[in-house]
N, C-alpha and C. Protein backbone atom coordinates (compact mmCIF):
# COMPACT_ATOMS: atom_id res chain seq x y z
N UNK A 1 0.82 -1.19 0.00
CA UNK A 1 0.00 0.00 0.00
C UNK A 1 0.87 1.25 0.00
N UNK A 2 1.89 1.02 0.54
CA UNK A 2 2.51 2.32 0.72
C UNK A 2 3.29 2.59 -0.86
N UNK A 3 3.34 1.76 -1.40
CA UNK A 3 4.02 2.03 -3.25
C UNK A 3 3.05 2.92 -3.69
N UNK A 4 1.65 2.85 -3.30
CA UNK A 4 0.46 3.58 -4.19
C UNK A 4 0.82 4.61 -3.57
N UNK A 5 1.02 5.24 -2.17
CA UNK A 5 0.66 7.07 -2.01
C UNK A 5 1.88 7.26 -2.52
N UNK A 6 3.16 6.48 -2.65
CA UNK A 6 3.85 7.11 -2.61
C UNK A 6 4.87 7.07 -4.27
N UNK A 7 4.22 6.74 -5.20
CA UNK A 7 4.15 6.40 -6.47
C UNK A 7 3.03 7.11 -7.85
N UNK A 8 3.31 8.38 -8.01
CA UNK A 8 1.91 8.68 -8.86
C UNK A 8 1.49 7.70 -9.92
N UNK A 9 2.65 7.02 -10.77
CA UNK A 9 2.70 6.05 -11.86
C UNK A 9 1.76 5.05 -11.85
N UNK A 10 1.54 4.90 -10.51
CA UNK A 10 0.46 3.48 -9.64
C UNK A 10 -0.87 3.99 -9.55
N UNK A 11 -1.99 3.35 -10.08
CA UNK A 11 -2.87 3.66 -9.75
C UNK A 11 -3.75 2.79 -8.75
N UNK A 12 -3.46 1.75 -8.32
CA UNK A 12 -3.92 0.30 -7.19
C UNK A 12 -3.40 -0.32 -6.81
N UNK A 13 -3.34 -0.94 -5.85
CA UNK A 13 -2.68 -1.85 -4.88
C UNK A 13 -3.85 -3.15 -5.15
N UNK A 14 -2.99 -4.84 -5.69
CA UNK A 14 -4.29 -5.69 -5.49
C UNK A 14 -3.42 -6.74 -5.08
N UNK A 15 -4.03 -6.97 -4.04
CA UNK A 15 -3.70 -8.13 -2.85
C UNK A 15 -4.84 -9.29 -3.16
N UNK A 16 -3.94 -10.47 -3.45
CA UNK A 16 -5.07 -11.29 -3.29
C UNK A 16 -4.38 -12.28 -2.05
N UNK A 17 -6.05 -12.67 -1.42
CA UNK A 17 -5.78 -13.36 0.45
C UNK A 17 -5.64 -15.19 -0.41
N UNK A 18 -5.29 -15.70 0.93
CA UNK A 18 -5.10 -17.19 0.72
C UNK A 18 -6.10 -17.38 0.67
N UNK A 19 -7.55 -16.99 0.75
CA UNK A 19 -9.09 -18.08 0.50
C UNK A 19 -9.42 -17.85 -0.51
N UNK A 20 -8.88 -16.56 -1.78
CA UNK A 20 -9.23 -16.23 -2.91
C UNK A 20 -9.62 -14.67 -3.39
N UNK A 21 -9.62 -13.90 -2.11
CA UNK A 21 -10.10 -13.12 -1.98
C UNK A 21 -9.20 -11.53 -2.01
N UNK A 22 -10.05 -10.93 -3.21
CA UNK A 22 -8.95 -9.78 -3.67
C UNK A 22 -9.54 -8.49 -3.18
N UNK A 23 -8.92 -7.84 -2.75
CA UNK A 23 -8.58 -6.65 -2.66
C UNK A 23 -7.99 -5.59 -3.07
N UNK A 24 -8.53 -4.38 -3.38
CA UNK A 24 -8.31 -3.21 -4.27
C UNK A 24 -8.60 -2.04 -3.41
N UNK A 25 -7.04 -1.63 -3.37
CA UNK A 25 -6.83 -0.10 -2.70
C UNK A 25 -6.82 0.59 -4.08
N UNK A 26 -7.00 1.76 -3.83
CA UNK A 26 -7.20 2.84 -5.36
C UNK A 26 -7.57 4.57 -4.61
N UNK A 27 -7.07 5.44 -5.31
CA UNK A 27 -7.73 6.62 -5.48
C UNK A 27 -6.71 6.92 -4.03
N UNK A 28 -5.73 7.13 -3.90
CA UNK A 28 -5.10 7.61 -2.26
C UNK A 28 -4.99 9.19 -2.59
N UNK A 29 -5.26 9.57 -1.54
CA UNK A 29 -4.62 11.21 -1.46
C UNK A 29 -3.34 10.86 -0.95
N UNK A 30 -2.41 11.42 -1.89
CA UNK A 30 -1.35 11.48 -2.10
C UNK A 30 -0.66 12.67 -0.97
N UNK A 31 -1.38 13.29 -0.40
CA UNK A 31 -0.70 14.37 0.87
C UNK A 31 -0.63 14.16 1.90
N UNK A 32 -0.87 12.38 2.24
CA UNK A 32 -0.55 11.78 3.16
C UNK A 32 0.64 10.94 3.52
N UNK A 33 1.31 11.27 4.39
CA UNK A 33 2.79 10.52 4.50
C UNK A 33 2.36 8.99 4.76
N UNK A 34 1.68 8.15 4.61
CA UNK A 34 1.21 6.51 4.84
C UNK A 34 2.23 6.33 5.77
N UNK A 35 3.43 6.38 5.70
CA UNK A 35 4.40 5.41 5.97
C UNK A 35 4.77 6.26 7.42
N UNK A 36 4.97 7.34 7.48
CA UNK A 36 5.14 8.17 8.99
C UNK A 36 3.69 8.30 9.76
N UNK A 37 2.73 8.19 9.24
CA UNK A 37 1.34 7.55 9.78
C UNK A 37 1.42 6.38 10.45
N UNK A 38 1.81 5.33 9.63
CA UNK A 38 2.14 4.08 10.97
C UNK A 38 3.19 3.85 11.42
N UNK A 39 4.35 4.69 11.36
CA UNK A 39 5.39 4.56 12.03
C UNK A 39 4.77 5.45 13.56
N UNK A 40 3.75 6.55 13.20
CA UNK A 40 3.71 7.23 14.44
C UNK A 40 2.31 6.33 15.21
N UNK A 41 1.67 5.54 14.57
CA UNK A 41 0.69 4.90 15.52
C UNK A 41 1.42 3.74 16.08
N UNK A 42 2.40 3.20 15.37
CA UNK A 42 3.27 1.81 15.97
C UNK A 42 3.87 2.49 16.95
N UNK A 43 4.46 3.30 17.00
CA UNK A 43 5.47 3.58 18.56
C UNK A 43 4.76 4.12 19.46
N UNK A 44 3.17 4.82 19.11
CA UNK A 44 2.24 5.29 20.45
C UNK A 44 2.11 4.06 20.72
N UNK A 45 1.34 2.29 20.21
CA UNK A 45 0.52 1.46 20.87
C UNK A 45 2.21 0.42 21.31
N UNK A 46 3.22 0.91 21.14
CA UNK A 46 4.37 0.23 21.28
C UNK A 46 5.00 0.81 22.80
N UNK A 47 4.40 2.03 22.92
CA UNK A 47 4.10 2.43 24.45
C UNK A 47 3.18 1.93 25.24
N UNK A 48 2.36 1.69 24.87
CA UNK A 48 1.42 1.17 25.35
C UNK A 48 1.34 -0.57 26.32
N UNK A 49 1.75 -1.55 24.94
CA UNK A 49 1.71 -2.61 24.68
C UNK A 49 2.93 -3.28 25.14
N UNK A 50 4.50 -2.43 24.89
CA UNK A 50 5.39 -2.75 25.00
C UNK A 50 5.83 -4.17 24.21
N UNK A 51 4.88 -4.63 23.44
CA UNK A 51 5.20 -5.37 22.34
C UNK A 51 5.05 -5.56 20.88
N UNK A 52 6.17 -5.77 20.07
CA UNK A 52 6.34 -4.82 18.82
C UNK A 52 4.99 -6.00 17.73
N UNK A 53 5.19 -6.81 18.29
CA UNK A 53 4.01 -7.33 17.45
C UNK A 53 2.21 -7.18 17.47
N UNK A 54 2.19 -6.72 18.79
CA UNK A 54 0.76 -6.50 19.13
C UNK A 54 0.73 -4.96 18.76
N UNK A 55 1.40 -3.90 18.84
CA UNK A 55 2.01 -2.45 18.50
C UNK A 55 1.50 -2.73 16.51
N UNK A 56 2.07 -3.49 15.91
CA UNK A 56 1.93 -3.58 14.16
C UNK A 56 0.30 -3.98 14.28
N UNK A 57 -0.14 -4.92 15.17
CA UNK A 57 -1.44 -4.85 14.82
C UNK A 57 -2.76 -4.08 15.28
N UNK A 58 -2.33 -3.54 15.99
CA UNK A 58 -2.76 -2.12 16.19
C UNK A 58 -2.61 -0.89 15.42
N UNK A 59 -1.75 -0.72 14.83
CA UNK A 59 -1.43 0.33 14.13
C UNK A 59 -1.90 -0.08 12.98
N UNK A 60 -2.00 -1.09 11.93
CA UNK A 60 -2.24 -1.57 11.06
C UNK A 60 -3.93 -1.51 11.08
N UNK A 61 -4.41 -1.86 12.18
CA UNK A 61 -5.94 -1.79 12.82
C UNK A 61 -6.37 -0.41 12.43
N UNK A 62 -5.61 1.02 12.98
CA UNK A 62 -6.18 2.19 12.96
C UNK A 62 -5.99 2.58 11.23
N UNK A 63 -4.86 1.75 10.61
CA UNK A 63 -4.72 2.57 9.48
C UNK A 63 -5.47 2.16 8.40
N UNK A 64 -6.58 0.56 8.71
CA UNK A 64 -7.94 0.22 8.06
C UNK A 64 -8.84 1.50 8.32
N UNK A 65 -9.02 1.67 9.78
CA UNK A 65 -9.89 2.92 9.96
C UNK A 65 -9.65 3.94 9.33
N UNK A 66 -8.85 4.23 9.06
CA UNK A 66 -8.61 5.19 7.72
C UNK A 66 -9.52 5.60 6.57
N UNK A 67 -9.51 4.20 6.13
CA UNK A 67 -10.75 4.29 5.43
C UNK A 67 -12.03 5.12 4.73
N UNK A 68 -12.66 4.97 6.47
CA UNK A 68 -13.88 5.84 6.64
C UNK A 68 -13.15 7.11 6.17
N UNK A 69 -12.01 7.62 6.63
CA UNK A 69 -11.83 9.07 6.23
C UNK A 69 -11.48 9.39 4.90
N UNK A 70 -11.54 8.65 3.88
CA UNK A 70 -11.71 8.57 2.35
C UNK A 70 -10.37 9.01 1.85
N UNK A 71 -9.21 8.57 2.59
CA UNK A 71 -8.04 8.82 2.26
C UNK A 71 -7.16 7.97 1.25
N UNK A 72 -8.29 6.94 0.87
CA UNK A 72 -8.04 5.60 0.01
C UNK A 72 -9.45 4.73 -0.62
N UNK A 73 -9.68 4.46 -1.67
CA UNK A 73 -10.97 3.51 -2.01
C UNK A 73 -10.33 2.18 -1.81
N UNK A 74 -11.16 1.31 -1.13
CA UNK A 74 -11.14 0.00 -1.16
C UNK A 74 -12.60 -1.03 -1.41
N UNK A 75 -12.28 -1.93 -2.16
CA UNK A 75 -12.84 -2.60 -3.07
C UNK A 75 -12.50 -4.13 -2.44
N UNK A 76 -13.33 -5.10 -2.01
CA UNK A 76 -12.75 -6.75 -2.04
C UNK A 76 -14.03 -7.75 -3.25
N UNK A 77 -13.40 -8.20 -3.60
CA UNK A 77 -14.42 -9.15 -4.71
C UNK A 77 -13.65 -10.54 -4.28
């Protein structure tokens, strides 16, 4: 995901899951740093948690919530 904000050339990110199931990031506002976004939610819940793996899924958690704030289209078929 982070190749798309940070790539104009790219227009989607498509992940497909191990049950078959694809996913389509598209349309990012590009005036978002993605990548210093979860670097700064990983080291708040890495305070928190004090563990770096429960910290990634947390941060990874808020940066789905993202979402809602239309900072990315996502699509699963």
């Amino acid at each position: 995901m982070k190749t798309l904000f940070v790539n104009d050339d790219i227009e989607a990110s498509i992940a497909v899951g191990h049950n078959g199931m694809v996913h389509i990031v598209s349309n990012p506002d590009r005036t978002i740093d993605i990548e210093k976004l979860y670097e700064s939610l990983y080291f708040e819940y890495k305070e928190i948690y004090a563990n770096s793996e429960i910290a990634k899924i947390y941060a990874l958690d808020d940066l789905d919530d993202l979402y809602d704030l239309k900072i990315f289209d996502y699509e699963s078929r």
